[in-house]
C-alpha atoms as a PDB file:
ATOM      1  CA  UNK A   1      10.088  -6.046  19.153  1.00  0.00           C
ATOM      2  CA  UNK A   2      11.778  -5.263  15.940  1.00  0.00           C
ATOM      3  CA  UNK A   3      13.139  -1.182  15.510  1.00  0.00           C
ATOM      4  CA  UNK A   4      13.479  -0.458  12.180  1.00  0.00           C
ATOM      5  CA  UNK A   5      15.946   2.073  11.328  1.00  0.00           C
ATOM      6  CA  UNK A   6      14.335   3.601   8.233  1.00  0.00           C
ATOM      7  CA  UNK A   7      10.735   3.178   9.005  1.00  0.00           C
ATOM      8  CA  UNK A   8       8.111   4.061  12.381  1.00  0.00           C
ATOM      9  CA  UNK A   9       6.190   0.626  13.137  1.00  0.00           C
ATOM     10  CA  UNK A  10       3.318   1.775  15.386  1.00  0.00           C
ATOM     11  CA  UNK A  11      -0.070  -0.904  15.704  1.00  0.00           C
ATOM     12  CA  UNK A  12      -2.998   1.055  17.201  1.00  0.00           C
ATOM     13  CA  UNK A  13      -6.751  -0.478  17.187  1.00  0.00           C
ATOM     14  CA  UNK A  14      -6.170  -3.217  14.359  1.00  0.00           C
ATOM     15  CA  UNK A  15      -3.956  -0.518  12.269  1.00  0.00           C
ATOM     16  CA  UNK A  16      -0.384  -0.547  11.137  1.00  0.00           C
ATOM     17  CA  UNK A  17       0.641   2.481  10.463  1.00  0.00           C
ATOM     18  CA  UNK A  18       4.140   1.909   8.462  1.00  0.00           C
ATOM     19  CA  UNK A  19       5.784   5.142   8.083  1.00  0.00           C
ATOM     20  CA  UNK A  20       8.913   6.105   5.825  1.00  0.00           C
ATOM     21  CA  UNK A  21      10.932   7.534   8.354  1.00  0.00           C
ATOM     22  CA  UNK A  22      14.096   9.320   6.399  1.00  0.00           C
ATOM     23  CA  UNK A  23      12.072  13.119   6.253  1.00  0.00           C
ATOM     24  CA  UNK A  24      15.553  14.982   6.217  1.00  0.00           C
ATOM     25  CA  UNK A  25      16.450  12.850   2.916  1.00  0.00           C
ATOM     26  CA  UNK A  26      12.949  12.829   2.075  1.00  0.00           C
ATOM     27  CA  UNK A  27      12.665   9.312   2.681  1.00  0.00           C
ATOM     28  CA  UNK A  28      14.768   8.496  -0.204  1.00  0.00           C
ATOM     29  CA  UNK A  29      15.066   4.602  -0.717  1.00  0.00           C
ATOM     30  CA  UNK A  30      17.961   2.888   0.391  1.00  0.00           C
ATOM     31  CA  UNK A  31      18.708  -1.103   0.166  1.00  0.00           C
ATOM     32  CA  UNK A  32      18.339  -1.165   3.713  1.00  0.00           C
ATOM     33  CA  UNK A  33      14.781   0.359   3.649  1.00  0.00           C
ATOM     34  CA  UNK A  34      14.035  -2.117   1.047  1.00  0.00           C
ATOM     35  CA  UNK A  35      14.929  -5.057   3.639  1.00  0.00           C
ATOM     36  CA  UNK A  36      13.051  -3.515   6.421  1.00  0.00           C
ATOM     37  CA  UNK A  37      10.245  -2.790   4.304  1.00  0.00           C
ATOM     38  CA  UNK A  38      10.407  -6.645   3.252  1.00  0.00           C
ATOM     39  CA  UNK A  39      10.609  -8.005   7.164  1.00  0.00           C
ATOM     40  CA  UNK A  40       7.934  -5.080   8.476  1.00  0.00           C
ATOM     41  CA  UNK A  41       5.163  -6.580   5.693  1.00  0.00           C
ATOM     42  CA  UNK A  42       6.215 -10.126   6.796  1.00  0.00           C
ATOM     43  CA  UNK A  43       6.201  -9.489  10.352  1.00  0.00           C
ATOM     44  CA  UNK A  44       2.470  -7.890   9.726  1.00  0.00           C
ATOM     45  CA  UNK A  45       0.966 -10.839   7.873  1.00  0.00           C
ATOM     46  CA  UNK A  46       2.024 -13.057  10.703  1.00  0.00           C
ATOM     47  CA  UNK A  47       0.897 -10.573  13.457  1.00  0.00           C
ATOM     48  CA  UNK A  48      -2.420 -10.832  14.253  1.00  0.00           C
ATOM     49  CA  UNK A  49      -3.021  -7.316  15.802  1.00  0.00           C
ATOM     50  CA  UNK A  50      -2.606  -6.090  12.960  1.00  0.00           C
ATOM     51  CA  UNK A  51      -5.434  -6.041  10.595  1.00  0.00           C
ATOM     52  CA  UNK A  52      -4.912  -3.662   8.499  1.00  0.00           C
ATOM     53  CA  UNK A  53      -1.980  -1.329   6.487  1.00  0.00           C
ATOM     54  CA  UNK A  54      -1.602   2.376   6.233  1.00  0.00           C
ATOM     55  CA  UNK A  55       1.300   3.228   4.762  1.00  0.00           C
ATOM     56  CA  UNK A  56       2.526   6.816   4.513  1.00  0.00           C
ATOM     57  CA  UNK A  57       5.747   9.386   4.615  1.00  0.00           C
ATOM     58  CA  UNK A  58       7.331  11.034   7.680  1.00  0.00           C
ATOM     59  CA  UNK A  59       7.652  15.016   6.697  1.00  0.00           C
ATOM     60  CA  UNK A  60       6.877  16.464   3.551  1.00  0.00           C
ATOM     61  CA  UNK A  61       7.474  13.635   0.926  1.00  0.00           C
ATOM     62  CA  UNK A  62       6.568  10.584   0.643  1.00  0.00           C
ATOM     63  CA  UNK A  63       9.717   8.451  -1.032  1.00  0.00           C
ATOM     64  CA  UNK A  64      11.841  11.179  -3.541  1.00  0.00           C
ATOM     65  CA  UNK A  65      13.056   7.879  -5.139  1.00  0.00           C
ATOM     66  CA  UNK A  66      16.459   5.896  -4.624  1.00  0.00           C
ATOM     67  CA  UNK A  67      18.696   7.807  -2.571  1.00  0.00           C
ATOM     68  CA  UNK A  68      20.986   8.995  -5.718  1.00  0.00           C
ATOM     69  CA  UNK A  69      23.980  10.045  -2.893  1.00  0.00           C
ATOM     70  CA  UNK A  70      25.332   6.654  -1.940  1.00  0.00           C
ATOM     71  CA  UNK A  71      28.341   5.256  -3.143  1.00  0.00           C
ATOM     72  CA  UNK A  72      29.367   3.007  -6.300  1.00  0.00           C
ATOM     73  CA  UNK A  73      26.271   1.385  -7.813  1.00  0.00           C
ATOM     74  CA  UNK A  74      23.385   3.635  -6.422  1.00  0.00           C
ATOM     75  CA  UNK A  75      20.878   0.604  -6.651  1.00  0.00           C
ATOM     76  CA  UNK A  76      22.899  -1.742  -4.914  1.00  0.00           C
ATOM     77  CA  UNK A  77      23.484  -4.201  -7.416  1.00  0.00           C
ATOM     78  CA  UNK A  78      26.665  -5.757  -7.745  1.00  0.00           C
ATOM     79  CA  UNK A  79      28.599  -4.579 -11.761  1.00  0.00           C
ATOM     80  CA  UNK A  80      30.871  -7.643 -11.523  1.00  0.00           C
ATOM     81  CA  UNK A  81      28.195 -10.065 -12.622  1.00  0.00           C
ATOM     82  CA  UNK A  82      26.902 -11.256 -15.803  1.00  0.00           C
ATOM     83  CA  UNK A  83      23.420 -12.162 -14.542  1.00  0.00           C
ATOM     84  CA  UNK A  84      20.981 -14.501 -16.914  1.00  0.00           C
ATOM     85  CA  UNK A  85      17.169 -15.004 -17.031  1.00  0.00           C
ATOM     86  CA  UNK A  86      18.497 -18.593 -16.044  1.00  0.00           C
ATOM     87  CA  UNK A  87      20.053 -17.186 -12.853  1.00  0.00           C
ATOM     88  CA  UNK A  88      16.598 -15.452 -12.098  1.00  0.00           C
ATOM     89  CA  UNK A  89      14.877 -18.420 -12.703  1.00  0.00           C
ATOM     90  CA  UNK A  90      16.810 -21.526 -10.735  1.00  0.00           C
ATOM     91  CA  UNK A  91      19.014 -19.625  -7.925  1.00  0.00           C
ATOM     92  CA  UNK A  92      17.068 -16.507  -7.359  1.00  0.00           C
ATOM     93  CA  UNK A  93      17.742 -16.751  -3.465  1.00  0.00           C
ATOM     94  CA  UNK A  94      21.623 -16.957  -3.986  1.00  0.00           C
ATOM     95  CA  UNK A  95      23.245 -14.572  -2.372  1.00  0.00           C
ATOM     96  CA  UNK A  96      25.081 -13.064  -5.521  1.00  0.00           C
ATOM     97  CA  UNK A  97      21.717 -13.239  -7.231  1.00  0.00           C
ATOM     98  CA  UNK A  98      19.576 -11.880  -4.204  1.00  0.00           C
ATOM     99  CA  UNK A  99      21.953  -9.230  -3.085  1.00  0.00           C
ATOM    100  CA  UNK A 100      23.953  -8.126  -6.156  1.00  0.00           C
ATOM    101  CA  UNK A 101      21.239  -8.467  -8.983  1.00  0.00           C
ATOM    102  CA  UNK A 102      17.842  -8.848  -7.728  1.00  0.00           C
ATOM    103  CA  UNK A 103      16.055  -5.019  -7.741  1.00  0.00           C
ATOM    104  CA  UNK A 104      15.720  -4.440  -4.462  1.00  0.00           C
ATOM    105  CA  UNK A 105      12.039  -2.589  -4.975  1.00  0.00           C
ATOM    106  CA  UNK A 106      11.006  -5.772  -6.764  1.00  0.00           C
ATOM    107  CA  UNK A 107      11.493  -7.578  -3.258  1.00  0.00           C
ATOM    108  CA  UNK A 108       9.591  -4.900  -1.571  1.00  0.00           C
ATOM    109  CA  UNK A 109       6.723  -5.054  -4.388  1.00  0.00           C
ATOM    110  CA  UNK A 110       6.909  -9.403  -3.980  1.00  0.00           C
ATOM    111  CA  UNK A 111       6.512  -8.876  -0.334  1.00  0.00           C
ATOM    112  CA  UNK A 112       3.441  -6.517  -0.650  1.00  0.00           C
ATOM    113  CA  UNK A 113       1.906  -9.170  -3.051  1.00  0.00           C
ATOM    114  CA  UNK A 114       2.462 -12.039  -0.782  1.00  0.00           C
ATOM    115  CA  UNK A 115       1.125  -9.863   2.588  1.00  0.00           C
ATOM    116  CA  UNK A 116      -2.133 -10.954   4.472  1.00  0.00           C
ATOM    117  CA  UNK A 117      -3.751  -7.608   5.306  1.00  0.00           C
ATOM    118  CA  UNK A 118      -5.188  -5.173   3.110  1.00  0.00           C
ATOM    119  CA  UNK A 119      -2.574  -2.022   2.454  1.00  0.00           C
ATOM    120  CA  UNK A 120      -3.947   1.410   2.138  1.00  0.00           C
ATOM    121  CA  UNK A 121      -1.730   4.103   0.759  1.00  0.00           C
ATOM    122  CA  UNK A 122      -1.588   7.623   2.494  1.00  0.00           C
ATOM    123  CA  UNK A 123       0.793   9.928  -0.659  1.00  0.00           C
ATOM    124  CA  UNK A 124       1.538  12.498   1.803  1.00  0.00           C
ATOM    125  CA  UNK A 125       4.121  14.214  -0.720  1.00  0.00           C
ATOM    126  CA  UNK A 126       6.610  13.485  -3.460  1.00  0.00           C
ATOM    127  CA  UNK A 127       6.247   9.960  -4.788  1.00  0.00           C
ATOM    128  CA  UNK A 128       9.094   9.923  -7.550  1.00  0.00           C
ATOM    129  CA  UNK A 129      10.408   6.419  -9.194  1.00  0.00           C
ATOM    130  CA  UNK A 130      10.345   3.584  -6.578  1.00  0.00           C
ATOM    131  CA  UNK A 131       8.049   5.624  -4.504  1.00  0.00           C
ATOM    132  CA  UNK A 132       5.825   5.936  -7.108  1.00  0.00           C
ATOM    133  CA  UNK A 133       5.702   1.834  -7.974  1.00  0.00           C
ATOM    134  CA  UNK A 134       6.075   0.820  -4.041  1.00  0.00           C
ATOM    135  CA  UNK A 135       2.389   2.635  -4.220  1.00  0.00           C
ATOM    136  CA  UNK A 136       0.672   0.020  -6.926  1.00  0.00           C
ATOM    137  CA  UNK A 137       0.704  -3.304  -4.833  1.00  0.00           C
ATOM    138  CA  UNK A 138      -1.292  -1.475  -2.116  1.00  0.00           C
ATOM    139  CA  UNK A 139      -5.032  -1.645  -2.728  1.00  0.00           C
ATOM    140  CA  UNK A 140      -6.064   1.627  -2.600  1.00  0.00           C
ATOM    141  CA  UNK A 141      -4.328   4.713  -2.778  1.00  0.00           C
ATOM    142  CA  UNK A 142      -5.356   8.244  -1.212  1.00  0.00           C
ATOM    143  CA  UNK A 143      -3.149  11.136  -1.826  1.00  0.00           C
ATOM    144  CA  UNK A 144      -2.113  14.879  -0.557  1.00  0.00           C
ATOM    145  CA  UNK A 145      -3.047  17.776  -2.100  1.00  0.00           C
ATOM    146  CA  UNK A 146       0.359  18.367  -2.182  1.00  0.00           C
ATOM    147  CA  UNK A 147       1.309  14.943  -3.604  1.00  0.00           C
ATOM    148  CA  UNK A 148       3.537  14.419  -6.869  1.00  0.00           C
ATOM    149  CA  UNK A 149       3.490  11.317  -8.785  1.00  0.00           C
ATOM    150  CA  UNK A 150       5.992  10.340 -11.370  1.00  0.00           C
ATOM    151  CA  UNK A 151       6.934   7.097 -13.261  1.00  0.00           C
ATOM    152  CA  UNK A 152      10.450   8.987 -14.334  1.00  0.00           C
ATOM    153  CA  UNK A 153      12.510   6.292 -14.846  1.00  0.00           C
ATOM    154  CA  UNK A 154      12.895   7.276 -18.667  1.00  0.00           C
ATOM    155  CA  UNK A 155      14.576  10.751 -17.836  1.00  0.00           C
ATOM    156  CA  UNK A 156      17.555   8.607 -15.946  1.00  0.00           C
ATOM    157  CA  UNK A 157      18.014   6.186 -18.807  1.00  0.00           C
ATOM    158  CA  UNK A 158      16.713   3.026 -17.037  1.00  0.00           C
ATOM    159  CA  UNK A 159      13.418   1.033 -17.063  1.00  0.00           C
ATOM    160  CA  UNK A 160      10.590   0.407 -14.265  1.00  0.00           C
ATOM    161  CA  UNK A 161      10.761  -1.777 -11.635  1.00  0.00           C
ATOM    162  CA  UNK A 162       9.276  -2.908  -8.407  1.00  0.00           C
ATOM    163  CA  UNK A 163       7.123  -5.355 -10.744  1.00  0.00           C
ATOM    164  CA  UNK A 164       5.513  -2.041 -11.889  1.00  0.00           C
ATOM    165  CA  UNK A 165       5.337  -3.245 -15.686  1.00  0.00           C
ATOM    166  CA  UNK A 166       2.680  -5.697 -14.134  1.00  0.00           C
ATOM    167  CA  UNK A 167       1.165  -4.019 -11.254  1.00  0.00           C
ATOM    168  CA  UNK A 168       0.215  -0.155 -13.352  1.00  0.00           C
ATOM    169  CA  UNK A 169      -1.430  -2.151 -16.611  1.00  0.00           C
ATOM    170  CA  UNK A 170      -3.975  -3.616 -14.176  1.00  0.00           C
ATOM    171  CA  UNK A 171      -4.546  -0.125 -12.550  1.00  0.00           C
ATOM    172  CA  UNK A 172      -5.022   1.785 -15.706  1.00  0.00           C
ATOM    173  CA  UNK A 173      -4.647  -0.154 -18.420  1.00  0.00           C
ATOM    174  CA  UNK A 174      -1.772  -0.447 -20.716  1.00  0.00           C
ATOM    175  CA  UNK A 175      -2.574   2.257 -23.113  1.00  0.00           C
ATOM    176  CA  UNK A 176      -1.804   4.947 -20.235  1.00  0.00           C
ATOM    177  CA  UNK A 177       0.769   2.387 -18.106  1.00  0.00           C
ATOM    178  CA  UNK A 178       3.216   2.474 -21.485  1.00  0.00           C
ATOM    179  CA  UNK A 179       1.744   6.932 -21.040  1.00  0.00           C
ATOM    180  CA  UNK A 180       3.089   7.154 -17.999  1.00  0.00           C
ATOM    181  CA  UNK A 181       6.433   5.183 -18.562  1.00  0.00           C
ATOM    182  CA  UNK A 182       6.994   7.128 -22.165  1.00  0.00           C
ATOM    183  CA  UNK A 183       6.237  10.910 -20.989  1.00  0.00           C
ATOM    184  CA  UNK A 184       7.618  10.093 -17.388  1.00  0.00           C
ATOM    185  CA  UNK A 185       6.105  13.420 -15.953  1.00  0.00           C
ATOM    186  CA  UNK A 186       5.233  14.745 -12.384  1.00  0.00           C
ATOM    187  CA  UNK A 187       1.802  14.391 -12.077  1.00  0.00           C
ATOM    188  CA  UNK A 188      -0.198  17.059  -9.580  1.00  0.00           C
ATOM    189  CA  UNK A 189      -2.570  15.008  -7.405  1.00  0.00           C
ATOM    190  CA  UNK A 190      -5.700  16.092  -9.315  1.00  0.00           C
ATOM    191  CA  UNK A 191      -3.507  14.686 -12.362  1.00  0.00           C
ATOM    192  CA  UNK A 192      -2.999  10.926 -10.295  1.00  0.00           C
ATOM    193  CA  UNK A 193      -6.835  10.874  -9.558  1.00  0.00           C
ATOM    194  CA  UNK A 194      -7.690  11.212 -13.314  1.00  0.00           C
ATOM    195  CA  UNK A 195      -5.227   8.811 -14.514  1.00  0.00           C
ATOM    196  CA  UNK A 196      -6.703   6.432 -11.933  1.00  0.00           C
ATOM    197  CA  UNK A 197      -3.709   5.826  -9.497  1.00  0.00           C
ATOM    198  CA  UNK A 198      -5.672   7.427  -6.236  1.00  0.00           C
ATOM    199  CA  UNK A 199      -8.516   6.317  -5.270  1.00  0.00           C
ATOM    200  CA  UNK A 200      -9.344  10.297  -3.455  1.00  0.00           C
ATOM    201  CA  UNK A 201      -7.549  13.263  -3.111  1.00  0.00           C
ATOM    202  CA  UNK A 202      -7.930  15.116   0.329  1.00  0.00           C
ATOM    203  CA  UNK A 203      -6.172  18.071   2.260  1.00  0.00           C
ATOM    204  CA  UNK A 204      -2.859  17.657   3.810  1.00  0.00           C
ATOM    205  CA  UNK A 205      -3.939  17.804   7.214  1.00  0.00           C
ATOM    206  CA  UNK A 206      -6.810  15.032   6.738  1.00  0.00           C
ATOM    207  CA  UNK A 207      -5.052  12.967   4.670  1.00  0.00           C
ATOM    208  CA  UNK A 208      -3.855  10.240   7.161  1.00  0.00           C
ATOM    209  CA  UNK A 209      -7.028  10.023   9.043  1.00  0.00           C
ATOM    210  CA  UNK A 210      -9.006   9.552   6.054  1.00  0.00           C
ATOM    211  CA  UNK A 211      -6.598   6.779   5.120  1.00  0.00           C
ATOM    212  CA  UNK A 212      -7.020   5.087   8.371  1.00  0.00           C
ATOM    213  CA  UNK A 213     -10.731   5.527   8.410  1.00  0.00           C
ATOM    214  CA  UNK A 214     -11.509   4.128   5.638  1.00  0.00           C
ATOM    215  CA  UNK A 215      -9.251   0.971   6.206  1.00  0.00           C
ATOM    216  CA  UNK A 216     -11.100   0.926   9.258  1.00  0.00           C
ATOM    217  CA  UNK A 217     -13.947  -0.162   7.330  1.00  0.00           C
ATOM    218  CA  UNK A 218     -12.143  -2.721   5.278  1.00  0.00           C
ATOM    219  CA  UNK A 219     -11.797  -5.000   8.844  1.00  0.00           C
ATOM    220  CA  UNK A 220     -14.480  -3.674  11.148  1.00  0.00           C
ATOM    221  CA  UNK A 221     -16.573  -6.961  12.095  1.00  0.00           C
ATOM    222  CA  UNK A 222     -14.990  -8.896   9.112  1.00  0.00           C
ATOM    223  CA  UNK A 223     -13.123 -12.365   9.227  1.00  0.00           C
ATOM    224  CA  UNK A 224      -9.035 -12.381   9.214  1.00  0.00           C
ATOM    225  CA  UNK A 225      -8.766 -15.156   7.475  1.00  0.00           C
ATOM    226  CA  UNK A 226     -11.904 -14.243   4.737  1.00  0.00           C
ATOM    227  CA  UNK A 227      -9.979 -10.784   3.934  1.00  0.00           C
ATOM    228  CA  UNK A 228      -6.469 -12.556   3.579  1.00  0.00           C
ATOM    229  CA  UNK A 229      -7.945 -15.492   1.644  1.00  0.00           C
ATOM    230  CA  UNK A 230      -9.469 -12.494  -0.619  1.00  0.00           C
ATOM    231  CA  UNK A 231      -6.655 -10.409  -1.095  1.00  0.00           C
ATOM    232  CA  UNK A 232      -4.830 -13.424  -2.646  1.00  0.00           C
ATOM    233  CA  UNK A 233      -7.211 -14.682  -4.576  1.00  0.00           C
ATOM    234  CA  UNK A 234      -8.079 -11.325  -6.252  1.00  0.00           C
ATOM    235  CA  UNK A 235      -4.439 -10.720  -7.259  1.00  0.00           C
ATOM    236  CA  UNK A 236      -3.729 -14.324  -8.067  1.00  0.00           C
ATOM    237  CA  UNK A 237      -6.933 -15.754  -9.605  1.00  0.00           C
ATOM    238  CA  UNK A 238      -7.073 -12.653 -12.190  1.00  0.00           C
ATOM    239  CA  UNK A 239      -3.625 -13.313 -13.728  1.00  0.00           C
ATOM    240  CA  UNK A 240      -4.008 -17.101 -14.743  1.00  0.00           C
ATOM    241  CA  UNK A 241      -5.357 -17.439 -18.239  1.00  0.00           C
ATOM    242  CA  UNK A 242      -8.683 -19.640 -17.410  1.00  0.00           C
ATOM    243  CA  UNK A 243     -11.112 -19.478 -15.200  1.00  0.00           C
ATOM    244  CA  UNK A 244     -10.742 -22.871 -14.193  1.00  0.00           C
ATOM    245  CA  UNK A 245      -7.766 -21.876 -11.795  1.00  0.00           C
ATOM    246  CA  UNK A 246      -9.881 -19.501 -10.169  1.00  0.00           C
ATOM    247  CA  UNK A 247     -12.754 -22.149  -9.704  1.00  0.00           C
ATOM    248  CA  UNK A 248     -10.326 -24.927  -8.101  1.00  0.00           C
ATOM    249  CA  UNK A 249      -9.309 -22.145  -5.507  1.00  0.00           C
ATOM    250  CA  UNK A 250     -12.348 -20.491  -4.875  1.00  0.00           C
ATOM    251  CA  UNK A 251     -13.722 -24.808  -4.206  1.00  0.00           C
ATOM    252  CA  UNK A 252     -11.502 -24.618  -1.728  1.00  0.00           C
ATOM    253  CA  UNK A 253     -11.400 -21.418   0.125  1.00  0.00           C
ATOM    254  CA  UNK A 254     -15.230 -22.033   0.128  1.00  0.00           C
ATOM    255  CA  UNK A 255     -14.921 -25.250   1.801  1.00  0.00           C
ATOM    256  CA  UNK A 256     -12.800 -24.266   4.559  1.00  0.00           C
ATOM    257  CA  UNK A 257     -14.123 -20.949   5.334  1.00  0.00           C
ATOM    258  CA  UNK A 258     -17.882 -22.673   5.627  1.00  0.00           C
ATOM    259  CA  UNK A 259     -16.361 -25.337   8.144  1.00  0.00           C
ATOM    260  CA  UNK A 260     -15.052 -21.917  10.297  1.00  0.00           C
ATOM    261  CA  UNK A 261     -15.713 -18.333  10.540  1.00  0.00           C
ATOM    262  CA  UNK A 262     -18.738 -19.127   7.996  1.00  0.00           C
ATOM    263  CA  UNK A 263     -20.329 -20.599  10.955  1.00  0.00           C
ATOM    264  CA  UNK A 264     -20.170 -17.312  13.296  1.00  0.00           C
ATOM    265  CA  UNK A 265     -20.862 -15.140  10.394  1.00  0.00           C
ATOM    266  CA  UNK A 266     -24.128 -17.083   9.526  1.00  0.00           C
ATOM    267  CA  UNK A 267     -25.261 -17.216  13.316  1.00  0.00           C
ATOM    268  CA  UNK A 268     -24.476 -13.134  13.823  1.00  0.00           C
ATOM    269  CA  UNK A 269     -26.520 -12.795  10.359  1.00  0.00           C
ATOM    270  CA  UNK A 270     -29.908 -14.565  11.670  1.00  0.00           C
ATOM    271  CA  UNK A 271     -29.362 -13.434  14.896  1.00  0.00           C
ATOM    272  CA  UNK A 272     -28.753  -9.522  13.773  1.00  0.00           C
ATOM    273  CA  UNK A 273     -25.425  -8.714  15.399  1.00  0.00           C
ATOM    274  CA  UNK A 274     -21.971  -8.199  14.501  1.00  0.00           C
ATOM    275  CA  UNK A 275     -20.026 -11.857  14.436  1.00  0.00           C
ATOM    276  CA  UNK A 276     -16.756 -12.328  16.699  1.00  0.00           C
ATOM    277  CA  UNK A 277     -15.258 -14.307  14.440  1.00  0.00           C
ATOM    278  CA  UNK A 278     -12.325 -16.374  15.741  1.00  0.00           C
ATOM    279  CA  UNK A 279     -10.019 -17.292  12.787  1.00  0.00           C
ATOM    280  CA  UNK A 280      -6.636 -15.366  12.441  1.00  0.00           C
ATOM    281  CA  UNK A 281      -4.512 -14.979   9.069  1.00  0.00           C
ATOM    282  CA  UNK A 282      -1.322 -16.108  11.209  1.00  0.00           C
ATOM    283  CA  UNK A 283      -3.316 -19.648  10.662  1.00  0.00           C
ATOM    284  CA  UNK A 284      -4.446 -20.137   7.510  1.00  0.00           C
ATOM    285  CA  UNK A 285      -6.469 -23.169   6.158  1.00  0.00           C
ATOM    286  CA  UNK A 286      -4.487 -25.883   5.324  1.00  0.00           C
ATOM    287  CA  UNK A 287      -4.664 -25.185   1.051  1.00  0.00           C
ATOM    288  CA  UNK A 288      -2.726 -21.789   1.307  1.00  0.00           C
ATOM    289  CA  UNK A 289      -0.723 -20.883  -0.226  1.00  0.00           C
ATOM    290  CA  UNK A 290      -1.522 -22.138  -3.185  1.00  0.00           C
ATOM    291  CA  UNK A 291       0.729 -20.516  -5.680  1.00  0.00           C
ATOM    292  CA  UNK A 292       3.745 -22.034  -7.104  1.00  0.00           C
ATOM    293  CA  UNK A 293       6.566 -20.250  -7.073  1.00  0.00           C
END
């Protein structure tokens, strides 16, 4: 079993919680974070205990932003190189490209796209800069009382990342996305609920329960494979430009869900009791994935 040195990995009951586990630098990010962060979501999708993610923030923040204290080039990236669109394009796994340009919350944001399981976020505290954008790839997002939210990447003199500038438009819109980015304030919780980044604000002390409850009903007596196959197709089908794309997948998740759990889940129906459905995300039908890279 994998120990992560910046994050607790603890699978309870179908849940993954995935904790940011730096609470004496306020879980600041770190390029190392951002590779566990990559492997843990990886290492979920292919687990089949887990069904389901909570992720939230050991001690009183959730992620401050980049840890601003390390040496040289505080995000990692490597000032030597002369990177193109090109290089992004053909050799984005070389390791100049991959290590000394790529953002490293980008990978963590790719990795939460590409995951299996539905990911619920619990804001416990502070979410400033990449712990505000590691938040938008998760489906749902419940938040602290105490819980500060801020886009602030225009107060440092850079620009968003962790695929945020296509991740927050789809959350709430671009008029208040290019809001957010342009004023680049700390929002209160109350202030992240009416801008329509959490989903519920709830008291410190019931704020990871309420997290894990309600993900709890997101996989309670519900097909593996029918919630992965969903979660892809929501975030994938919605961004092509016809609804033809969406039709040619949907043909075939259809097809080989009915020749599977579809046959459990129509049996428990007429028969009035909860399916045990059999199928597991680490084996996917044969059509996924699906998207080109």
């Amino acid at each position: 079993m994998t120990a992560y040195a910046t994050l607790g990995y603890d699978v309870a009951d179908g849940l993954l919680v995935l904790r940011l586990n730096r609470p004496d630098q306020l879980n600041s990010f770190t390029v190392e974070m951002a590779d566990e962060l990559v492997d843990a979501y990886a290492r979920a999708s292919a687990d089949d205990a887990v069904r389901a993610i909570v992720v939230t923030g050991a001690g009183k923040a959730f992620c401050a932003g980049m840890d601003l204290s390390v040496g040289g080039n505080v995000f990692g990236l490597d000032e030597r190189l002369a990177p193109t669109l090109a290089d992004m394009t053909h050799r984005p796994v070389s390791p100049e490209i991959e290590r000394g340009v790529r953002d490293t919350g980008g990978r963590v944001a790719l990795a939460m796209y590409d995951c299996l399981k539905p990911i619920v976020g619990a804001i416990n505290g502070a979410a400033v800069g990449i712990g505000a954008t590691m938040t938008l790839p998760m489906d749902f997002r419940f938040a602290s009382e105490k819980a500060r939210i801020g886009f602030v990447f225009g107060r440092l003199g850079i620009t968003p990342e962790a695929c945020s500038t296509w991740f927050l438009p789809r959350i709430v819109g671009i008029e208040r996305a290019l809001e957010l980015f342009y004023r680049a304030d700390l929002l209160t919780a109350a202030e992240a609920r009416a801008a329509g980044l959490v989903r519920e604000v709830v008291a410190p002390e019931a704020l990871l329960e309420t997290a894990c409850a309600f993900a709890r009903t997101l996989i309670t007596d519900r097909s593996p494979v029918s919630i992965a196959l969903i979660r892809q197709m929501v975030y994938a089908n919605s961004a092509q430009p016809h609804p033809r794309a969406a039709h040619d997948v949907d043909s075939l998740a259809m097809f080989y869900t009915s020749i599977a759990d579809d046959k459990e889940g129509v049996a428990a129906f007429l028969e009035k009791r909860p399916a045990k459905f059999t199928g597991q995300a680490s084996a996917m039908p044969p059509f996924y994935p699906w998207q080109q890279d």
